[in-house]
PDB file of N, CA and C in Angstrom:
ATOM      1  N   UNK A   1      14.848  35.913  13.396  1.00  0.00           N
ATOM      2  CA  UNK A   1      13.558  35.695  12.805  1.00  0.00           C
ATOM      3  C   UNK A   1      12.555  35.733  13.950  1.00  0.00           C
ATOM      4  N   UNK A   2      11.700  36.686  14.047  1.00  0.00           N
ATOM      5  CA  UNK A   2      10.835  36.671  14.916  1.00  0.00           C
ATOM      6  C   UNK A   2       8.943  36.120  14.267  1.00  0.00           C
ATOM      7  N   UNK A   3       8.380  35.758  14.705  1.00  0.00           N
ATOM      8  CA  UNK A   3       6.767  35.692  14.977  1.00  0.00           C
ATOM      9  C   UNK A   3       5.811  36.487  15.777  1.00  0.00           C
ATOM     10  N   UNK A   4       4.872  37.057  15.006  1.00  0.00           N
ATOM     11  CA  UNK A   4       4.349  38.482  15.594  1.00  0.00           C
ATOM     12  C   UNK A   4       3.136  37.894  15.687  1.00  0.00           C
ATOM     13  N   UNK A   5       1.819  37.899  16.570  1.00  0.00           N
ATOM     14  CA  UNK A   5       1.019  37.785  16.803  1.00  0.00           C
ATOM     15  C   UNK A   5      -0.146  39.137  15.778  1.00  0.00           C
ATOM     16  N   UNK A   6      -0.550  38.679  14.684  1.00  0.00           N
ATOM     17  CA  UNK A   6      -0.814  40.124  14.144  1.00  0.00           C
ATOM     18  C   UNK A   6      -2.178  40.619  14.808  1.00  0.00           C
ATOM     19  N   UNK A   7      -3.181  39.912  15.526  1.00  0.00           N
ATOM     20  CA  UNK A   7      -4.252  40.509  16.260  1.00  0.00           C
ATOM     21  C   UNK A   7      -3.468  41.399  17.384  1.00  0.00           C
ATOM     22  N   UNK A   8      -2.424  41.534  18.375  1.00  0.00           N
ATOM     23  CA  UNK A   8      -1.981  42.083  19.350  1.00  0.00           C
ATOM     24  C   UNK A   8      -0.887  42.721  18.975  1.00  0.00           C
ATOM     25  N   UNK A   9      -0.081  42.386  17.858  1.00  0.00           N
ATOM     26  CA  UNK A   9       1.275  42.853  17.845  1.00  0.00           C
ATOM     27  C   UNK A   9       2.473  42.802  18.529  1.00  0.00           C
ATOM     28  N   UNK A  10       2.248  41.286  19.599  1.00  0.00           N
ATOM     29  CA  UNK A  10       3.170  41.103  20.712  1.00  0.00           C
ATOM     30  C   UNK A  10       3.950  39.967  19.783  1.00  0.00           C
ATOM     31  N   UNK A  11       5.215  39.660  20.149  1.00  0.00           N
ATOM     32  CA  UNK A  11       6.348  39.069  19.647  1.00  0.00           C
ATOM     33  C   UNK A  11       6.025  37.756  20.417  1.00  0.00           C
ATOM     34  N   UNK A  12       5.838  36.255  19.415  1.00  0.00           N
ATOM     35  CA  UNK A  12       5.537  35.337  20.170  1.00  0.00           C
ATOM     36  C   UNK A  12       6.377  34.335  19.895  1.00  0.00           C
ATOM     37  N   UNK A  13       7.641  34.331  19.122  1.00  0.00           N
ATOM     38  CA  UNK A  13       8.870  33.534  20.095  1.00  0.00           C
ATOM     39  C   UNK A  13       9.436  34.223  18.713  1.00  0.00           C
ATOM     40  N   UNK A  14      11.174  33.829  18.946  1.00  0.00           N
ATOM     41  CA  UNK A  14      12.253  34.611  18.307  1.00  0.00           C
ATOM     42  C   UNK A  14      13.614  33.663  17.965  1.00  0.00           C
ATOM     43  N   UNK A  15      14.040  33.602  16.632  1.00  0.00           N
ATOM     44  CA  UNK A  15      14.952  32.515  17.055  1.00  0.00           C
ATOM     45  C   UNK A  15      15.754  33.527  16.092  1.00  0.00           C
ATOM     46  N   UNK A  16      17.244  33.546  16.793  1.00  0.00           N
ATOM     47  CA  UNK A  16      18.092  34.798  15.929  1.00  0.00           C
ATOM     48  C   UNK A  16      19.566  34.125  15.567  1.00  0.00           C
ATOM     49  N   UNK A  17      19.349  34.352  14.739  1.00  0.00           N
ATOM     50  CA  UNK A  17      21.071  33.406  13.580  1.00  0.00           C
ATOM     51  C   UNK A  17      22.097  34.408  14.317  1.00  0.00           C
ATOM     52  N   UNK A  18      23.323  33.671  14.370  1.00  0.00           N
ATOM     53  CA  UNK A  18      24.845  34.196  14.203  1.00  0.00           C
ATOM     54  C   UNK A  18      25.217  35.174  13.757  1.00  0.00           C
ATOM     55  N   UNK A  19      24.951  35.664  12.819  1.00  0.00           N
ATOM     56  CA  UNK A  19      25.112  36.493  11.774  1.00  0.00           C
ATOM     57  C   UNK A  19      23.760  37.257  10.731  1.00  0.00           C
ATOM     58  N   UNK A  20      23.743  38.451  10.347  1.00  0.00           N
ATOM     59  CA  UNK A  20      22.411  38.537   9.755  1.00  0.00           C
ATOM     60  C   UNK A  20      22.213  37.853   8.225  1.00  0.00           C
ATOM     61  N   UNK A  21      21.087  37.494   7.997  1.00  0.00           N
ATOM     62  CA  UNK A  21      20.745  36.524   6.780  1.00  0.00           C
ATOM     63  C   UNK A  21      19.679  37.756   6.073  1.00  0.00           C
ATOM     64  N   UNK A  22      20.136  37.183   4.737  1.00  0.00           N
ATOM     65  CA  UNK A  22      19.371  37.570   3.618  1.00  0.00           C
ATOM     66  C   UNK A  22      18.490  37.148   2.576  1.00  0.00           C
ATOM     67  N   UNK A  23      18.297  35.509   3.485  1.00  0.00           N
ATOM     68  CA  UNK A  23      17.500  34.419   2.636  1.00  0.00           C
ATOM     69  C   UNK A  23      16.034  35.363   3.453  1.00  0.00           C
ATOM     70  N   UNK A  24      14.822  34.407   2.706  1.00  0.00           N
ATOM     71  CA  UNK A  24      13.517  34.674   3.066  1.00  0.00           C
ATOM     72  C   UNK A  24      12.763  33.437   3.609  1.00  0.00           C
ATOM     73  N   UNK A  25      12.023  33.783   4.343  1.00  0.00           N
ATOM     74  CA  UNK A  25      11.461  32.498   5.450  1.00  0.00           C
ATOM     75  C   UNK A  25      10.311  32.253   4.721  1.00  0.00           C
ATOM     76  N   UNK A  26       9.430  30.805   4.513  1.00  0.00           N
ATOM     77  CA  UNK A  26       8.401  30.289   3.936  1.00  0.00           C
ATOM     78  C   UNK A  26       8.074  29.535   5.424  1.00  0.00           C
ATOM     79  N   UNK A  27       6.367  29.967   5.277  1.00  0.00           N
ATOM     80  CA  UNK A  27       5.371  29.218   6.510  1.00  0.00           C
ATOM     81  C   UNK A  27       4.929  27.995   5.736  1.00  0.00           C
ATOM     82  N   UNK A  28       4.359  27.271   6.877  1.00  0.00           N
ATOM     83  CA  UNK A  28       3.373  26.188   5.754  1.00  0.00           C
ATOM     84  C   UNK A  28       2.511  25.654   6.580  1.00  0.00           C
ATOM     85  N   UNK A  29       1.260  25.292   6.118  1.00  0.00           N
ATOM     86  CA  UNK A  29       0.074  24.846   6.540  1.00  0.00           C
ATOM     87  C   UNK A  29       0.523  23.824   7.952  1.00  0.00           C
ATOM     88  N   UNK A  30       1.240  22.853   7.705  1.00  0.00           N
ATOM     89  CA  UNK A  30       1.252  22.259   8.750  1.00  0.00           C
ATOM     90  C   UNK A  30       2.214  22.358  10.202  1.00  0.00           C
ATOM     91  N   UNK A  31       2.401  23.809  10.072  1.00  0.00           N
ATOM     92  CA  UNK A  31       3.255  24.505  11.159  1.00  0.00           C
ATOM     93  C   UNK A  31       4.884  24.613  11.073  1.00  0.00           C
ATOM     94  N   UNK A  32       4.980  24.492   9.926  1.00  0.00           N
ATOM     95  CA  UNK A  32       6.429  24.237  10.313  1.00  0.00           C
ATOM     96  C   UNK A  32       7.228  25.905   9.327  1.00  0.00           C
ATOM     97  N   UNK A  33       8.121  26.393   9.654  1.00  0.00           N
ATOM     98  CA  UNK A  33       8.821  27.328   8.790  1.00  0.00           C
ATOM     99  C   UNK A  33      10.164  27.517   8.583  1.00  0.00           C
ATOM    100  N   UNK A  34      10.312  27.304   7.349  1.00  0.00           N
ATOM    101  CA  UNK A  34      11.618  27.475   6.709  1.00  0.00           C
ATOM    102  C   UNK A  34      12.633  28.559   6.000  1.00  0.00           C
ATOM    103  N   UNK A  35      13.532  28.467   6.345  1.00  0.00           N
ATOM    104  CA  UNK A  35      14.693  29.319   6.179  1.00  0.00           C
ATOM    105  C   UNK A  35      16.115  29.142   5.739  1.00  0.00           C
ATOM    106  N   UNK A  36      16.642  29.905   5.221  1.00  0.00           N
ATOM    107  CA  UNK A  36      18.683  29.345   5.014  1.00  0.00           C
ATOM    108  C   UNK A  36      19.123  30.736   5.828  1.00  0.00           C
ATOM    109  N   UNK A  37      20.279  30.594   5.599  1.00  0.00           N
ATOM    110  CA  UNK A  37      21.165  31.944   6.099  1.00  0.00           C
ATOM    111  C   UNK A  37      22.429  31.958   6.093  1.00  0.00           C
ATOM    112  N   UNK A  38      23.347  33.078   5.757  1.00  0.00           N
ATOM    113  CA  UNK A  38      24.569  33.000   4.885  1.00  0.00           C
ATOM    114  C   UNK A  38      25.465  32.164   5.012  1.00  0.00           C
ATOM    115  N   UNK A  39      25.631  31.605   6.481  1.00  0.00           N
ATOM    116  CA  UNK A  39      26.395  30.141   6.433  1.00  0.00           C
ATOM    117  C   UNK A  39      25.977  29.074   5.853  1.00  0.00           C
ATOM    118  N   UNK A  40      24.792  29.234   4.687  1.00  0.00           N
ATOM    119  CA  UNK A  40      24.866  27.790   4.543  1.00  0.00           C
ATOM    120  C   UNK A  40      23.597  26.905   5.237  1.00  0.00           C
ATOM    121  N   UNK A  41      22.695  26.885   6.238  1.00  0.00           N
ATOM    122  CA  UNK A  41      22.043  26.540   6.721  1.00  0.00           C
ATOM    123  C   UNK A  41      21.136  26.508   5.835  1.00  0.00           C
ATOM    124  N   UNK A  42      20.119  25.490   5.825  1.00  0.00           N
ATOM    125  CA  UNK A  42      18.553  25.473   5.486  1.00  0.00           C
ATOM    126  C   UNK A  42      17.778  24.626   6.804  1.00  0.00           C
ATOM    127  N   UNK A  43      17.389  25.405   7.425  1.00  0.00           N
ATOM    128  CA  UNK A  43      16.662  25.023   8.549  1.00  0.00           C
ATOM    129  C   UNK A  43      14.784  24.803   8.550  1.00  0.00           C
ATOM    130  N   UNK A  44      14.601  24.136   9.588  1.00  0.00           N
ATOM    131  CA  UNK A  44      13.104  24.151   9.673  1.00  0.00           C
ATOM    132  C   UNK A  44      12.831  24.582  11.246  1.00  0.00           C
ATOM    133  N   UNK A  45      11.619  25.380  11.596  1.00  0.00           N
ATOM    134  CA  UNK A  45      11.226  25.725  12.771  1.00  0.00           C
ATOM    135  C   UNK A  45       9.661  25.467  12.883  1.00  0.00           C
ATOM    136  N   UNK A  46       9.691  24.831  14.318  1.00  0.00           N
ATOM    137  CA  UNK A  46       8.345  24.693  14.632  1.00  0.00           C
ATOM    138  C   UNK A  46       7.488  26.276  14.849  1.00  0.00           C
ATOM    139  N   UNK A  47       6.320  26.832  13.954  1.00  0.00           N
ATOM    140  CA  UNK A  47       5.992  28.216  13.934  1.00  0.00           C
ATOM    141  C   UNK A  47       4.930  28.334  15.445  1.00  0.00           C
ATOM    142  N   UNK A  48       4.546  27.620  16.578  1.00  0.00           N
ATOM    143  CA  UNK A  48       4.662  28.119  17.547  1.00  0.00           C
ATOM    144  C   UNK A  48       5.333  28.440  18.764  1.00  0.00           C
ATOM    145  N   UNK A  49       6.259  27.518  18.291  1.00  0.00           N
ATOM    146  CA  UNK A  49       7.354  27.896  19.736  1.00  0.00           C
ATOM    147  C   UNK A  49       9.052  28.416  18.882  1.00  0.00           C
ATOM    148  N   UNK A  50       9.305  28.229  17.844  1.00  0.00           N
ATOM    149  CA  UNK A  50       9.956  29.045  16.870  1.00  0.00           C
ATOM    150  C   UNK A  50      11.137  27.887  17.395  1.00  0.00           C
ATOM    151  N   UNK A  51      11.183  26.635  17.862  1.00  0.00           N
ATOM    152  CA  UNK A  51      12.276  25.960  18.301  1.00  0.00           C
ATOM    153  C   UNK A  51      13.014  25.400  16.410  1.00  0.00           C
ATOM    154  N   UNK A  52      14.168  25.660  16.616  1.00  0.00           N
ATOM    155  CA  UNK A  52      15.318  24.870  15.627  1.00  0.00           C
ATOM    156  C   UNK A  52      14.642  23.110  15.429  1.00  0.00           C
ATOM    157  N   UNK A  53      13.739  22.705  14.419  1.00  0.00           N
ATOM    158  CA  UNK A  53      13.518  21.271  14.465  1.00  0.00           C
ATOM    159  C   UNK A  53      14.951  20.831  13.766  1.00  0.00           C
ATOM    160  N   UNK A  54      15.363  21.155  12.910  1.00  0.00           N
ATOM    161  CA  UNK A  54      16.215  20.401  11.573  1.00  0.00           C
ATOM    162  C   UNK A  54      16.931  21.383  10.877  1.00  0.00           C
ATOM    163  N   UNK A  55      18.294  20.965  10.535  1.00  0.00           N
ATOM    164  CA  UNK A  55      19.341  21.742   9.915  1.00  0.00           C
ATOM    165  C   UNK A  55      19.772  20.892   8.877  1.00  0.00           C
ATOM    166  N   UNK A  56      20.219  21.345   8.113  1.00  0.00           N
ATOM    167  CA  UNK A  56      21.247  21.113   6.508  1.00  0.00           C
ATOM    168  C   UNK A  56      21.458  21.872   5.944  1.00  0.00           C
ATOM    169  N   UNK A  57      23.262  21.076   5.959  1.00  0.00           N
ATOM    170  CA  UNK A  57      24.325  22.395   5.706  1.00  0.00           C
ATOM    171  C   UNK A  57      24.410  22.512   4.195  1.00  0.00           C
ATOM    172  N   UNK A  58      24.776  23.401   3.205  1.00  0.00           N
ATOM    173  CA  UNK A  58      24.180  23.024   1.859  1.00  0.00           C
ATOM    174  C   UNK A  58      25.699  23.098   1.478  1.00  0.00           C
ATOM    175  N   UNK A  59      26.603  23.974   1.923  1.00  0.00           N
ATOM    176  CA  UNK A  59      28.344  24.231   1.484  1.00  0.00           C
ATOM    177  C   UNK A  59      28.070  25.386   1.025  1.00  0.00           C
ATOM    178  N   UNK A  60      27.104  26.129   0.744  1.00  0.00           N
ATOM    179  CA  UNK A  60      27.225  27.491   0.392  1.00  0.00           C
ATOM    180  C   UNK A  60      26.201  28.506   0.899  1.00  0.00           C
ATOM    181  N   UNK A  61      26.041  29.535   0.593  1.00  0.00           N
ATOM    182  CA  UNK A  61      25.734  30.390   2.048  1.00  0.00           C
ATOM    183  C   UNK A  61      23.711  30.465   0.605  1.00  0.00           C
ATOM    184  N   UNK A  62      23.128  30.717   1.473  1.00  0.00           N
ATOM    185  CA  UNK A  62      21.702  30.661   1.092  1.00  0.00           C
ATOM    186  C   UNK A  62      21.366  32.555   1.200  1.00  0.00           C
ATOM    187  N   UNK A  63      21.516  32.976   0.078  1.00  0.00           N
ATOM    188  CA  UNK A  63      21.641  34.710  -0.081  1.00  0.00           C
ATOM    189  C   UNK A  63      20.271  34.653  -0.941  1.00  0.00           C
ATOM    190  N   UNK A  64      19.307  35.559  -0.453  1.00  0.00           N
ATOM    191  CA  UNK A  64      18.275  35.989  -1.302  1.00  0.00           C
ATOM    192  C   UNK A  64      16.958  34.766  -2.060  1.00  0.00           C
ATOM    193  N   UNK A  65      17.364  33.810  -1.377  1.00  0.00           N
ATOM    194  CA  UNK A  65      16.814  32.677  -1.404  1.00  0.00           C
ATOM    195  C   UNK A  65      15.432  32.602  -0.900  1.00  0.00           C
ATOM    196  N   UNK A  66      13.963  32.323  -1.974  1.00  0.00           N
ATOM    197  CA  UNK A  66      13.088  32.663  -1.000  1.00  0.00           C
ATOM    198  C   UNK A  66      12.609  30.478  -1.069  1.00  0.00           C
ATOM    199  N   UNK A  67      12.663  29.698  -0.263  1.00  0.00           N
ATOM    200  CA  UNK A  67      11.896  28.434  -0.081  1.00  0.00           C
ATOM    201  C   UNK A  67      10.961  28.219  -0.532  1.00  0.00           C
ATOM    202  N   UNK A  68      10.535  27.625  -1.944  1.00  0.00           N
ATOM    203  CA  UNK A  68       9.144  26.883  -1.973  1.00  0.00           C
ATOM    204  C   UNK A  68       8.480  25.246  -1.918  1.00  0.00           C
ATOM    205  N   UNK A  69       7.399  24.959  -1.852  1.00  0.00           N
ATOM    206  CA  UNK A  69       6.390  23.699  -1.807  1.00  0.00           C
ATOM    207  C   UNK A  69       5.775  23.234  -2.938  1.00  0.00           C
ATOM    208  N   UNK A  70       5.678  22.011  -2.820  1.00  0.00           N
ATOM    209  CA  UNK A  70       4.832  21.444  -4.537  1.00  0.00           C
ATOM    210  C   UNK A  70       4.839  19.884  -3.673  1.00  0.00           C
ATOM    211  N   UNK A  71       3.510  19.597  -4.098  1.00  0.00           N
ATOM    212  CA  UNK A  71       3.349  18.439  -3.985  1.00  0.00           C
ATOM    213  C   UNK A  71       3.601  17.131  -5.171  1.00  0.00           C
ATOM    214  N   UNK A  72       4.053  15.933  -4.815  1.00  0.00           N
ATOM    215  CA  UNK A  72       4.408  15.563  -6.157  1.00  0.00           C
ATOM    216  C   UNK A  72       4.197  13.762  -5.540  1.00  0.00           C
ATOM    217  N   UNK A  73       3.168  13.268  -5.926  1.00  0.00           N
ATOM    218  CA  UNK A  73       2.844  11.872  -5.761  1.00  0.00           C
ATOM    219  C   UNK A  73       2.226  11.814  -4.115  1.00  0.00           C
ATOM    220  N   UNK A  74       1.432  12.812  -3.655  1.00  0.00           N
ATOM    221  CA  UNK A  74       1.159  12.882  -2.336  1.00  0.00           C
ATOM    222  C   UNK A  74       2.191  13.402  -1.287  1.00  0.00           C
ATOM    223  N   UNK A  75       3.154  13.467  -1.901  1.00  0.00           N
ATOM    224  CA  UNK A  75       4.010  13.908  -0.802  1.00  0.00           C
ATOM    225  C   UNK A  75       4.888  14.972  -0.788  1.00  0.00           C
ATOM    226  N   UNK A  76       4.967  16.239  -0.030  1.00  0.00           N
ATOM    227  CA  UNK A  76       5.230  17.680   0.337  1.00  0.00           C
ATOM    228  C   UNK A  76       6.815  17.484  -0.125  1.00  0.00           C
ATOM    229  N   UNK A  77       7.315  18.678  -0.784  1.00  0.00           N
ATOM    230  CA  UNK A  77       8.396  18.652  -0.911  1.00  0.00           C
ATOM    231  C   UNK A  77       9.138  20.463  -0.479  1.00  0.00           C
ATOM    232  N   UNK A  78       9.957  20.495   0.008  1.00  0.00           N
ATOM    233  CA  UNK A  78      10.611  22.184   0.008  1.00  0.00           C
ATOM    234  C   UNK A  78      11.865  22.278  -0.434  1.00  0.00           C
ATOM    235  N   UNK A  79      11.837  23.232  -1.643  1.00  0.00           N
ATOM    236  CA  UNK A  79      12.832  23.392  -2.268  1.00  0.00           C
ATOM    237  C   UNK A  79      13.615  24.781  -2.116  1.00  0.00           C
ATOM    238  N   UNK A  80      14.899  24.639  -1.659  1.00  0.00           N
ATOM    239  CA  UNK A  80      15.391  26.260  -1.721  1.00  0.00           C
ATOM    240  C   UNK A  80      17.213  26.151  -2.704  1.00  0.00           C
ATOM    241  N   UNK A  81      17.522  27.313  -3.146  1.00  0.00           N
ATOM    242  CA  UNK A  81      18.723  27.791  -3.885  1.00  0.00           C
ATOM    243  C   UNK A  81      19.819  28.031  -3.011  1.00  0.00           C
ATOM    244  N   UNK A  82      21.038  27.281  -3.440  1.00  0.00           N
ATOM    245  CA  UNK A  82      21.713  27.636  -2.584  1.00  0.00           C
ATOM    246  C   UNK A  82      23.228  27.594  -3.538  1.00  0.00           C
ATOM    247  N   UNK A  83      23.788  28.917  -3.694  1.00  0.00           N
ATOM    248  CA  UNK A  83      24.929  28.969  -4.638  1.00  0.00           C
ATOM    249  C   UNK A  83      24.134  28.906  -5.888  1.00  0.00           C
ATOM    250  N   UNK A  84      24.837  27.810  -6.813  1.00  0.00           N
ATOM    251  CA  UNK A  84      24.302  27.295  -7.952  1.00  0.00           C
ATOM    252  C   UNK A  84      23.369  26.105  -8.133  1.00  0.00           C
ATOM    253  N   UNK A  85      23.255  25.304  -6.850  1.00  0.00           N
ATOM    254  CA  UNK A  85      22.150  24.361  -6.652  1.00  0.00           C
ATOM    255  C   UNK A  85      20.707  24.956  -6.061  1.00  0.00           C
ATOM    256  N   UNK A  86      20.308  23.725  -6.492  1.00  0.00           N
ATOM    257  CA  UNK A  86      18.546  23.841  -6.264  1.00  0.00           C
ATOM    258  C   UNK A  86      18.387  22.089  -5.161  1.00  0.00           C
ATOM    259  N   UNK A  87      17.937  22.725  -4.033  1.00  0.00           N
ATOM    260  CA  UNK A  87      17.821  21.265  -3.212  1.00  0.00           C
ATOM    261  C   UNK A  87      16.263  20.914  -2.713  1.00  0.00           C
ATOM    262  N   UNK A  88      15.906  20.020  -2.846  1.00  0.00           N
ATOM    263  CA  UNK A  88      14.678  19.247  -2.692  1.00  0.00           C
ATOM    264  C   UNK A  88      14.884  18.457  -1.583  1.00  0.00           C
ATOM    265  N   UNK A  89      13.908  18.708  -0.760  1.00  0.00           N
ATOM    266  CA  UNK A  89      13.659  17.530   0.573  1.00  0.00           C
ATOM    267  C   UNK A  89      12.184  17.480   0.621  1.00  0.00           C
ATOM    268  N   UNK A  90      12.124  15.823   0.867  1.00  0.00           N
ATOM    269  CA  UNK A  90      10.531  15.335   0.868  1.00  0.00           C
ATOM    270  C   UNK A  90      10.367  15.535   2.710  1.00  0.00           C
ATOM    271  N   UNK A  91       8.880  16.118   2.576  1.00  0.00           N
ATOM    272  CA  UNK A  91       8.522  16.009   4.576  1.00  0.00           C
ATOM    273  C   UNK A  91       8.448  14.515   5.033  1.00  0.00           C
ATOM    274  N   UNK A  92       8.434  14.207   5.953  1.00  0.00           N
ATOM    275  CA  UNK A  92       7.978  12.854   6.308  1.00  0.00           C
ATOM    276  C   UNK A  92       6.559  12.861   6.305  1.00  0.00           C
ATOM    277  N   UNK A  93       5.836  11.714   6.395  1.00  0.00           N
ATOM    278  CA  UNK A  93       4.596  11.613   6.586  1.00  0.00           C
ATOM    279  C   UNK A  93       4.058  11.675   7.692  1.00  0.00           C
ATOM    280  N   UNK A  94       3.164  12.153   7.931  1.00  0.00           N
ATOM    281  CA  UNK A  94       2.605  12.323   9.694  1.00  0.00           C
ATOM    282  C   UNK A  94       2.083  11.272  10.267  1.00  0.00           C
TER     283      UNK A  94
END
C-alpha cells in the first residue's frame, strides 16, 4: 500500500503486506487508514508516515472488503467484512 503525494506524484511512505491483498483501503479525516488482507488482518496506519498503528486478526482472510465509518452516539466506528462476519470497532477518543 503506498501514499502518493498527488500535487508532485512522489511516493510518500509505503507499507507492503506478505502476500498481495485484495481488500480496499479507507482514509479518514483524522489521519488514520484502514485495511485487511488475505491473512486475515484488519489493520490501521498512521496516513503520514504509513507506520502499522494496530492489528486484528479476524480468522478469515479479508477478500474484496472495502472498510467503512458511521458515527453512532458521538463516537467513530470502522466496520469491515471478513468471511461471513461484519466487525465493528469504536476509535478511542482523542
Amino acid at each position: 500500500m503506498r501514499a502518493i503525494d498527488a500535487s508532485t506524484g512522489r511516493r510518500k511512505c509505503e507499507f507492503k503486506f506478505t502476500q498481495p491483498t485484495m481488500a480496499e483501503a479507507m482514509s479518514t479525516a483524522s489521519g488514520l487508514v484502514f485495511a485487511g488482507d488475505n491473512e486475515g488482518n484488519f489493520m490501521a496506519f498512521d496516513s503520514k508516515t504509513g507506520t502499522n498503528l494496530w492489528r486484528y486478526s479476524t480468522g478469515t482472510p479479508v477478500w474484496g472488503a472495502a472498510p467503512m465509518t458511521y458515527v453512532l452516539d458521538g463516537n467513530q466506528h470502522v466496520v469491515i467484512a471478513s468471511g461471513t462476519t461484519l466487525l465493528s470497532f469504536a476509535l478511542p477518543d482523542k
